[in-house]
Protein backbone atom coordinates (compact mmCIF):
# COMPACT_ATOMS: atom_id res chain seq x y z
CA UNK A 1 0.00 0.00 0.00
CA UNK A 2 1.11 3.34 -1.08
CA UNK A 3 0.71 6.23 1.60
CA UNK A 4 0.93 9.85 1.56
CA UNK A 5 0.71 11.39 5.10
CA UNK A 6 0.52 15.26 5.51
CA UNK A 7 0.78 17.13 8.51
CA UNK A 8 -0.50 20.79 7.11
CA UNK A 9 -0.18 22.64 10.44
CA UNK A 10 1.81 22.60 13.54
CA UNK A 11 -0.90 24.63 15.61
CA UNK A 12 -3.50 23.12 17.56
CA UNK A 13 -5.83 23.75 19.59
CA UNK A 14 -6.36 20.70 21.66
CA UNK A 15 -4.60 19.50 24.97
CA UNK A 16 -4.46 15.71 24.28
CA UNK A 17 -2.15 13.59 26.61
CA UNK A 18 1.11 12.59 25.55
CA UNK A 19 0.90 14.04 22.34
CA UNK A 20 4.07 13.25 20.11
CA UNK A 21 4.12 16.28 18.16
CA UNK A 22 4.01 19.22 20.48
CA UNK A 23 7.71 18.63 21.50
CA UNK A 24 8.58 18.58 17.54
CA UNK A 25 6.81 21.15 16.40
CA UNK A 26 5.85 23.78 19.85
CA UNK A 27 2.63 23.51 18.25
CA UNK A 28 3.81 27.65 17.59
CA UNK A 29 1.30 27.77 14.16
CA UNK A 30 4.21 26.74 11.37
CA UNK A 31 1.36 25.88 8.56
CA UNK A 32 2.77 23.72 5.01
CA UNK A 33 3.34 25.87 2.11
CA UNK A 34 0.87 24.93 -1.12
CA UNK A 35 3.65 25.15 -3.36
CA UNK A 36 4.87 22.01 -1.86
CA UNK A 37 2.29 19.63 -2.83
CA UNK A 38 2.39 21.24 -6.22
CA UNK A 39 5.59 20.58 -6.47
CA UNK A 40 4.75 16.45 -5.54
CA UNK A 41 1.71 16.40 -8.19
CA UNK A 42 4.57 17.69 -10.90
CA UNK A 43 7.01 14.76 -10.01
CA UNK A 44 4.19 12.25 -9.75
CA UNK A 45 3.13 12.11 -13.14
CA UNK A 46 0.43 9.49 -13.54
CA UNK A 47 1.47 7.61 -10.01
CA UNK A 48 -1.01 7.49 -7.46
CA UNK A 49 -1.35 6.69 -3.66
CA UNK A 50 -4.21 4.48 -2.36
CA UNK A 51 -4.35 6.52 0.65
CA UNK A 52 -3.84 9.94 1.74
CA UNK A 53 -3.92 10.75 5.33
CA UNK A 54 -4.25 14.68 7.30
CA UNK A 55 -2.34 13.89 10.54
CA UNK A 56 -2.21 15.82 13.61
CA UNK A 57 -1.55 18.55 15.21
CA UNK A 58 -5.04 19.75 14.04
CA UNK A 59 -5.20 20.05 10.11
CA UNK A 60 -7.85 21.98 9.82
CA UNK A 61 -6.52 25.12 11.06
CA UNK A 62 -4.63 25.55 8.19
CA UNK A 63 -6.23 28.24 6.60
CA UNK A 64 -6.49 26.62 2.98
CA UNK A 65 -7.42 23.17 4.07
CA UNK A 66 -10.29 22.70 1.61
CA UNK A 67 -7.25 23.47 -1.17
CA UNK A 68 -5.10 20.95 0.19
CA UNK A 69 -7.78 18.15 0.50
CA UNK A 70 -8.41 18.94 -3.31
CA UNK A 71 -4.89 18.86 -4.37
CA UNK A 72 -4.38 15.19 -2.55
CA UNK A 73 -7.46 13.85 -4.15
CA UNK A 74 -6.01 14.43 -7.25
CA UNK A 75 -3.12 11.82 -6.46
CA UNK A 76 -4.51 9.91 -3.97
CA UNK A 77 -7.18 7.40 -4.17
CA UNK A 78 -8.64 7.78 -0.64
CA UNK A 79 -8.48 10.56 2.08
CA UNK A 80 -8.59 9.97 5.49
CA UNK A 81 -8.30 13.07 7.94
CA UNK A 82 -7.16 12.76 11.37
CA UNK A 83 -8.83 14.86 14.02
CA UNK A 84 -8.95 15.14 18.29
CA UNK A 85 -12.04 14.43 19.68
CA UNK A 86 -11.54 17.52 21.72
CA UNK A 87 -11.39 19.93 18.54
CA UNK A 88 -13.60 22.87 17.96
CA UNK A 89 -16.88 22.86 16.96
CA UNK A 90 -15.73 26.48 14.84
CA UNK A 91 -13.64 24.28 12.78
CA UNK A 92 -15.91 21.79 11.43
CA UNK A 93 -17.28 23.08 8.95
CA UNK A 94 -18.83 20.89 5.97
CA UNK A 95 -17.67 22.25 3.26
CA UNK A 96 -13.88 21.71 4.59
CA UNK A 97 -15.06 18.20 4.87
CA UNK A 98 -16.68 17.37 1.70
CA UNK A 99 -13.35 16.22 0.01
CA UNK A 100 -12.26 13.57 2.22
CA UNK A 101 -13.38 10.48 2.51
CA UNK A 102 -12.89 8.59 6.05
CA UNK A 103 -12.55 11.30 9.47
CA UNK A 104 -10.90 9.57 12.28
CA UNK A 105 -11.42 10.91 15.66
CA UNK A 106 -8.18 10.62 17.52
CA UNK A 107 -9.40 9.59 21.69
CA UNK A 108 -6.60 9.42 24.27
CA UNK A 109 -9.27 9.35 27.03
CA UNK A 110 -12.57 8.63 28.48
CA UNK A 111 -12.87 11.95 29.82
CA UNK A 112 -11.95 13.38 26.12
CA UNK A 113 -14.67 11.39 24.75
CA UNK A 114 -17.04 11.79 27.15
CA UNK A 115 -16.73 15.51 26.89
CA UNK A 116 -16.62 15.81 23.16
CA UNK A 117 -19.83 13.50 22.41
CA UNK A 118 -20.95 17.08 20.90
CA UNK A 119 -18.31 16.82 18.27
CA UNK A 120 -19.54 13.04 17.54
CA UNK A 121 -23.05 14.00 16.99
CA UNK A 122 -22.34 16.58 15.21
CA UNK A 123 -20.28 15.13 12.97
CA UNK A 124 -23.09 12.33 12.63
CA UNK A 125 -25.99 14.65 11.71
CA UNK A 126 -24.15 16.35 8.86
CA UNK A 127 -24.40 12.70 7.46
CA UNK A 128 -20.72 11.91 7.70
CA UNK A 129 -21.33 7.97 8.17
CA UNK A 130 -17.53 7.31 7.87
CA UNK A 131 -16.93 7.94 11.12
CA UNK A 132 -13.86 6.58 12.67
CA UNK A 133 -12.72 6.00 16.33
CA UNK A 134 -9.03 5.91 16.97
CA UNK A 135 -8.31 4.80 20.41
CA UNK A 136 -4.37 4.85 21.27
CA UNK A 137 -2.93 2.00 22.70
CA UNK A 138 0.11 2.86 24.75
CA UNK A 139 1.94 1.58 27.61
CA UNK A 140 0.32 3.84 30.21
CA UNK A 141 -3.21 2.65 28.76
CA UNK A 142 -5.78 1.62 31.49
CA UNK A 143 -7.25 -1.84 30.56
CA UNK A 144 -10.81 -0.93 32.19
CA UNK A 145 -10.78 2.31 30.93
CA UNK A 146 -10.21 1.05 27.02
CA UNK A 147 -12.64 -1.05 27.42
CA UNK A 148 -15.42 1.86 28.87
CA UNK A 149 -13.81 4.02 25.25
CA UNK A 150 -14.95 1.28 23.25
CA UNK A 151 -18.69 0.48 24.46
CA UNK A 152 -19.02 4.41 24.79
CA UNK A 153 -17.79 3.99 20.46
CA UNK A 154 -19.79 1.35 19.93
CA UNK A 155 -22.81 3.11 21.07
CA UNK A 156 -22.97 5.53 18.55
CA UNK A 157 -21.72 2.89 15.88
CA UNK A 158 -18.39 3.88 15.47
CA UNK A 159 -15.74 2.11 13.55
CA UNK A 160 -13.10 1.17 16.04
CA UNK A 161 -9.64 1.32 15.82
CA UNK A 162 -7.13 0.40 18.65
CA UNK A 163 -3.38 1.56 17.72
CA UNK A 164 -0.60 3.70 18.69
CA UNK A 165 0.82 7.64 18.26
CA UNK A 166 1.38 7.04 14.23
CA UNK A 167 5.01 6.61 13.73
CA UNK A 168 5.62 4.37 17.25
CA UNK A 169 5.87 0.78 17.80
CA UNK A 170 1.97 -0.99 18.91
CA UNK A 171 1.67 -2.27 22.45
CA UNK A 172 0.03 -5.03 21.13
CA UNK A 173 1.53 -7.80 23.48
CA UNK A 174 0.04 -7.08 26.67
CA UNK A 175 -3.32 -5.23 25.16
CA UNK A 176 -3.50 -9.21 23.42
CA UNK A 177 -2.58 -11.17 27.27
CA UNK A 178 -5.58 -9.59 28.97
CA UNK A 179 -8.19 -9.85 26.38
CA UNK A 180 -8.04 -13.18 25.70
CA UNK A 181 -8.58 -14.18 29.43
CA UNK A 182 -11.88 -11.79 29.02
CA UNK A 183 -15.45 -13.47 28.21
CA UNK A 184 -17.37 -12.37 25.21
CA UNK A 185 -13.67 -11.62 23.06
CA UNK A 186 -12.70 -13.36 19.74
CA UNK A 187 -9.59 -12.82 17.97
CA UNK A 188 -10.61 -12.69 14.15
CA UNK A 189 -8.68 -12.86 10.83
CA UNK A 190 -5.74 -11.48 10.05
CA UNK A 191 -7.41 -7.91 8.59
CA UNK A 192 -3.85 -7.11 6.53
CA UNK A 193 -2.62 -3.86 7.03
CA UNK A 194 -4.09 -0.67 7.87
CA UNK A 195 -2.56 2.60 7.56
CA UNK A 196 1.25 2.11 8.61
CA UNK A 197 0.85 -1.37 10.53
CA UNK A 198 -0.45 -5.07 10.41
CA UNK A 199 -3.85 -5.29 11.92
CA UNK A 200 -6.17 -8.01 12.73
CA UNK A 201 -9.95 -8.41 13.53
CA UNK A 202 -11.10 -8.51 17.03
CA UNK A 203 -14.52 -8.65 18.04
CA UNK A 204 -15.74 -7.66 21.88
CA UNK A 205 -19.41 -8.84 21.96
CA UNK A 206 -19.28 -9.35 18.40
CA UNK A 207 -18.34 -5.90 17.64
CA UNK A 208 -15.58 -5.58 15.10
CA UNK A 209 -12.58 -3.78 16.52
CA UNK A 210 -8.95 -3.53 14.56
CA UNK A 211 -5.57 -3.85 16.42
CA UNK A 212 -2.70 -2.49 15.00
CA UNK A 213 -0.17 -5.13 16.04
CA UNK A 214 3.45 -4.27 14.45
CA UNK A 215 4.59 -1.42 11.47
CA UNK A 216 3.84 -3.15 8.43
CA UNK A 217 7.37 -3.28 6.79
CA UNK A 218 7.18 -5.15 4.35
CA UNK A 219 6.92 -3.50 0.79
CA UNK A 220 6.54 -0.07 3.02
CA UNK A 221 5.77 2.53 0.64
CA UNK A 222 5.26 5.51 2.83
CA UNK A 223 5.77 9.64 2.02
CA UNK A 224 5.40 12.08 4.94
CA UNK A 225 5.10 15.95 3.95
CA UNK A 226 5.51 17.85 7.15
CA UNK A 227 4.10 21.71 8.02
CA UNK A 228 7.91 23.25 7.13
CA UNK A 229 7.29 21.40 3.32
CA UNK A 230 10.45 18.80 3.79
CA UNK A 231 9.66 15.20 2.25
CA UNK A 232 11.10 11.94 4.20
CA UNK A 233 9.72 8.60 4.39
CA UNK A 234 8.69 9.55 7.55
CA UNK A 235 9.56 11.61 10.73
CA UNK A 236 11.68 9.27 11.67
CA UNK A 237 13.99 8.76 8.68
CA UNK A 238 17.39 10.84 8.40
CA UNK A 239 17.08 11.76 4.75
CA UNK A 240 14.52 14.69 4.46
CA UNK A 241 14.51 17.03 1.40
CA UNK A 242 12.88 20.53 1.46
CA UNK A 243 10.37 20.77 -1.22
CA UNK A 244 12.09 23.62 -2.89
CA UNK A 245 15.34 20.99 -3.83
CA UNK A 246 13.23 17.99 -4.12
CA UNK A 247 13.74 15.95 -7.21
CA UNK A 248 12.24 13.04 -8.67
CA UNK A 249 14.77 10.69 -7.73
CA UNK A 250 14.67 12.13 -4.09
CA UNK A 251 10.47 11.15 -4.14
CA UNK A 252 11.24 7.57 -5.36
CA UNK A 253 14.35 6.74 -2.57
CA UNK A 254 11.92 7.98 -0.16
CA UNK A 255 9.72 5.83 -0.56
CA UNK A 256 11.58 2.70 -1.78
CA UNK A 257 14.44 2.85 1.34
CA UNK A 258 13.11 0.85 4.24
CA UNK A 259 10.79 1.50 7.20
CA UNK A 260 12.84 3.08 10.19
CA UNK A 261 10.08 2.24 12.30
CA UNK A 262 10.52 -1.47 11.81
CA UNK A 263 14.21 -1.36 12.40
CA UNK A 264 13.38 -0.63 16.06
CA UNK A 265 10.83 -3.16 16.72
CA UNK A 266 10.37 -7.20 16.57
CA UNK A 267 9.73 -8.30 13.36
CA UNK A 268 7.07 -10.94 14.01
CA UNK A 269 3.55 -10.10 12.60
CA UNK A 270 1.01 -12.35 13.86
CA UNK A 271 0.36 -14.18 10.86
CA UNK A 272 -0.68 -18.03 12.00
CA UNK A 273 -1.46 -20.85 10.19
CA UNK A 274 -3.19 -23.75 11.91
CA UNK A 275 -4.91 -26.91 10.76
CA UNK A 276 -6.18 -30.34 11.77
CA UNK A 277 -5.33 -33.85 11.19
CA UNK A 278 -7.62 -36.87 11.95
CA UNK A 279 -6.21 -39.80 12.99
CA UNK A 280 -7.12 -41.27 9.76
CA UNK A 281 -4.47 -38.99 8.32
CA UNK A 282 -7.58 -36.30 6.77
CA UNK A 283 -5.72 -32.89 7.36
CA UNK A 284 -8.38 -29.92 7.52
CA UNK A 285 -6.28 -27.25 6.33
CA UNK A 286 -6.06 -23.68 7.99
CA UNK A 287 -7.69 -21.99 4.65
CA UNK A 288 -10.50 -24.23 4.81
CA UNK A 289 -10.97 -23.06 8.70
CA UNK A 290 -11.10 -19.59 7.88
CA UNK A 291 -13.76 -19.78 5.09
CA UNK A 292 -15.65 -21.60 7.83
CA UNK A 293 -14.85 -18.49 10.63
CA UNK A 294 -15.93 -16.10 7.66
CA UNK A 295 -18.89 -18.15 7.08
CA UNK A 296 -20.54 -18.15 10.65
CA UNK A 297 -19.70 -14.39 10.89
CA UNK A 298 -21.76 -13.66 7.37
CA UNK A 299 -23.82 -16.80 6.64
CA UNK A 300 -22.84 -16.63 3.26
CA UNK A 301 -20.34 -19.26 0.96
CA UNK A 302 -19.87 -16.60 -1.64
CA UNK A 303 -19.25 -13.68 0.85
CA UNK A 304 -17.01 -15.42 2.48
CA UNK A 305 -14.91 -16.18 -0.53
CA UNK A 306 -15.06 -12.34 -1.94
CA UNK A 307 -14.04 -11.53 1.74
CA UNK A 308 -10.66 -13.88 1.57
CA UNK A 309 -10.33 -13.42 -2.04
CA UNK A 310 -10.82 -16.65 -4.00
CA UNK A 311 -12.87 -18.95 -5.86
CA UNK A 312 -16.37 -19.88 -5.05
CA UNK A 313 -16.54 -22.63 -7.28
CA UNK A 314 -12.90 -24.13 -6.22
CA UNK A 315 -13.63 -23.70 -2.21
CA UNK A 316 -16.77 -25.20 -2.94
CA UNK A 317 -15.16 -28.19 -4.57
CA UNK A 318 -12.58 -28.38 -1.64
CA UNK A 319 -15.32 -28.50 0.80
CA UNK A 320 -17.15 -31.11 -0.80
CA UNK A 321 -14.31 -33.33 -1.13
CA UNK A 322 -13.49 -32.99 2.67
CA UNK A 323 -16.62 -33.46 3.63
CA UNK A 324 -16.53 -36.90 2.04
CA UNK A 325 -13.14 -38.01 3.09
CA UNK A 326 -14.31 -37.09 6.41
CA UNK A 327 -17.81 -38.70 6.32
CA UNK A 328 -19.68 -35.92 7.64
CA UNK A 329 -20.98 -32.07 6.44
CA UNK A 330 -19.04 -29.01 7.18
CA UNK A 331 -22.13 -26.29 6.08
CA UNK A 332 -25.63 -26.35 5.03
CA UNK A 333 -26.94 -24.11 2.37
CA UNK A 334 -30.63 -23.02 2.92
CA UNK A 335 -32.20 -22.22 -0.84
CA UNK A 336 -35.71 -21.70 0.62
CA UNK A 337 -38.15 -19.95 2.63
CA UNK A 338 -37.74 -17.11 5.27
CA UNK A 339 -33.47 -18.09 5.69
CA UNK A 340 -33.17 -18.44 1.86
CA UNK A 341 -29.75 -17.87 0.40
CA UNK A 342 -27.86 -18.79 3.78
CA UNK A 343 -25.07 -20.79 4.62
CA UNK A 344 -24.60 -21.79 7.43
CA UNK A 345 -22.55 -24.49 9.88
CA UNK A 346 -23.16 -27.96 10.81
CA UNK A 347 -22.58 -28.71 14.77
CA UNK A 348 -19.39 -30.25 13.73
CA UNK A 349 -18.25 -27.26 12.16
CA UNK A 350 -19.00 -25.06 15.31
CA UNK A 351 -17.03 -27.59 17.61
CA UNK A 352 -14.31 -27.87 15.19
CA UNK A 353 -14.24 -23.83 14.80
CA UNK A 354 -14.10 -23.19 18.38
CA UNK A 355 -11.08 -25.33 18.89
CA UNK A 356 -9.32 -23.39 15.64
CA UNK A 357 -10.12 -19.78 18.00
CA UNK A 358 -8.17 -21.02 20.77
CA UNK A 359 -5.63 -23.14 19.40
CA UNK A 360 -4.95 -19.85 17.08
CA UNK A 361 -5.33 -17.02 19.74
CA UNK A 362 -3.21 -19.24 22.05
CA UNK A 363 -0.48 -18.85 19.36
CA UNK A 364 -1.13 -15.01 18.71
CA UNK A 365 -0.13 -14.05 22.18
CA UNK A 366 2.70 -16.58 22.39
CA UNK A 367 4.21 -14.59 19.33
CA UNK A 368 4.75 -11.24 21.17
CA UNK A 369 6.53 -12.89 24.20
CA UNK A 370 9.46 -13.29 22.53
């Protein structure tokens, strides 16, 4: 995945905890010139990012916000704008809005959320329904109080995010040691990556939440464009160019070198693969298992294979042929009456499903104790 993040102003005017950027910047009002991303859409040429993200401190106090959302959505497929819960009301204007795509409200607190459920509604009745919660994840989080952050999200049907300060390493280890010893928690499918990190599916009373677990390294193609106009791969990286001397070349080492992030943190993404073997020597294999977690989540064969990307009619032919090496059904497809067009899974299944959770979630958190 290809990412642009922008950071258009260094002024803010929120007071979140722990905030990475107000010992960079002062937060003293530096805002990014628009000659620099003019600049980047003349040494793009045709390329294109598939996301764009508006990063704290506070973007839209930059005065010419709504020009610099336009100017990204000409090279970027997707725009995502980051936000604190606490910002002004003044500032939200819809028009300033109308050219991105995904707002993610950035919560370090209960107390900030609780106190800035104005902001949410707002945000709600001006029929913004991509609404994103972004709950940081750090080592001084309070397990109870995450926990009161997320049903107080899920109550307004927030999407949920749980990650760190962009640019950090995850906590993911111990966040991932608790919640498994909690009722009512699932660890899901490995979601693939999201924004700068591997992520995987959670769900807390069946509610969907994504974990960022560790920077996603691998193939990292990342550009960060900060308020002062100087390109890097990211604040982190040594080699930064002021958009005034910035060449072509200088774009494409950027974002071709490697990810600093990763160079400071374990390399293990929790990627696991588990299966079953009868004693008759049948293995179930771990992509079978999956179609079958997808399927009780959606009750439907060919949703589930869009979901994991592959064949309807091939899955459907592996199924079939386990089911008769094995001598007994895996799903049931309902064609009529009030349940038509389901799938859904045979007792066996379930048993056989709930084992695959625990065997898997057992080797999750064994991953990050290393």
């Amino acid at each position: 995945m290809n990412i642009l993040a922008v950071q258009p102003s260094s002024k803010c005017d929120s007071n979140c905890l722990a905030c990475p950027w107000k010992e960079k910047f002062s937060c003293v009002g530096v805002m990014l010139p628009l000659e620099a991303l003019e600049v980047l859409t003349s040494n793009l040429e045709d390329f294109k990012f598939d996301e764009g993200v508006l990063i704290c401190p506070n973007p839209l106090l930059h005065p010419k916000i709504d020009v610099i959302t336009r100017e990204m959505g000409k090279f970027c497929r997707n725009i995502t704008l980051f936000l604190p819960v606490s910002v002004s009301r003044s500032f939200l204007h819809k028009t300033f809005l109308e050219n991105v795509d995904f707002i993610s409200l950035i919560i370090h607190t209960y107390k900030d959320l609780k106190s800035s459920l104005q902001i949410v509604k707002m945000l709600l009745s001006q029929g913004i329904d991509n609404l994103e919660a972004y709950i940081l994840l750090d080592s001084n989080s309070d397990f109870a109080e995450l926990f009161s952050i997320i049903d107080l999200c899920k109550s307004y049907g927030l999407k949920i995010i749980l990650g760190p300060s962009f640019y950090t390493s995850p906590y993911t280890d111990k966040f991932l040691e608790k919640i498994v010893k909690k009722e009512n928690v699932e660890i899901g499918l490995h979601y693939g990556r999201k924004y700068f990190y591997n992520a995987i599916k959670i769900f807390i009373d069946n509610y969907p939440v994504t974990l960022l677990t560790s920077p996603s390294a691998e193939n990292c193609r990342t550009l960060y464009l900060n308020p002062y106009g100087n390109f890097s791969k990211c604040p982190l990286s040594k080699f930064e160019v002021n958009y005034k001397r910035i060449t072509r070349e200088d774009l494409r080492k950027m974002l071709f070198s490697p990810c600093p992030v990763s160079q400071k943190v374990i390399r293990l993404s929790p990627k696991i693969q588990v299966s079953f073997v009868t004693k008759e020597g049948v293995e179930i294999p771990g992509e079978v298992l999956e179609l079958l977690e997808l399927i009780s989540q959606i009750n439907s064969f060919r949703g589930a294979c869009k979901v994991l990307g592959v064949s309807p009619s091939t899955y459907w032919e592996k199924i079939k042929s386990l089911e008769e090496k094995l001598d007994i059904s895996l799903i049931i497809s309902v064609r009529g009456g009030r349940k038509k067009g389901i799938t859904i899974l045979t007792d066996f299944a379930k048993d056989l499903l709930k084992e695959y959770k625990e065997i898997r979630e057992r080797a999750i958190v064994s991953l990050y104790e290393y």
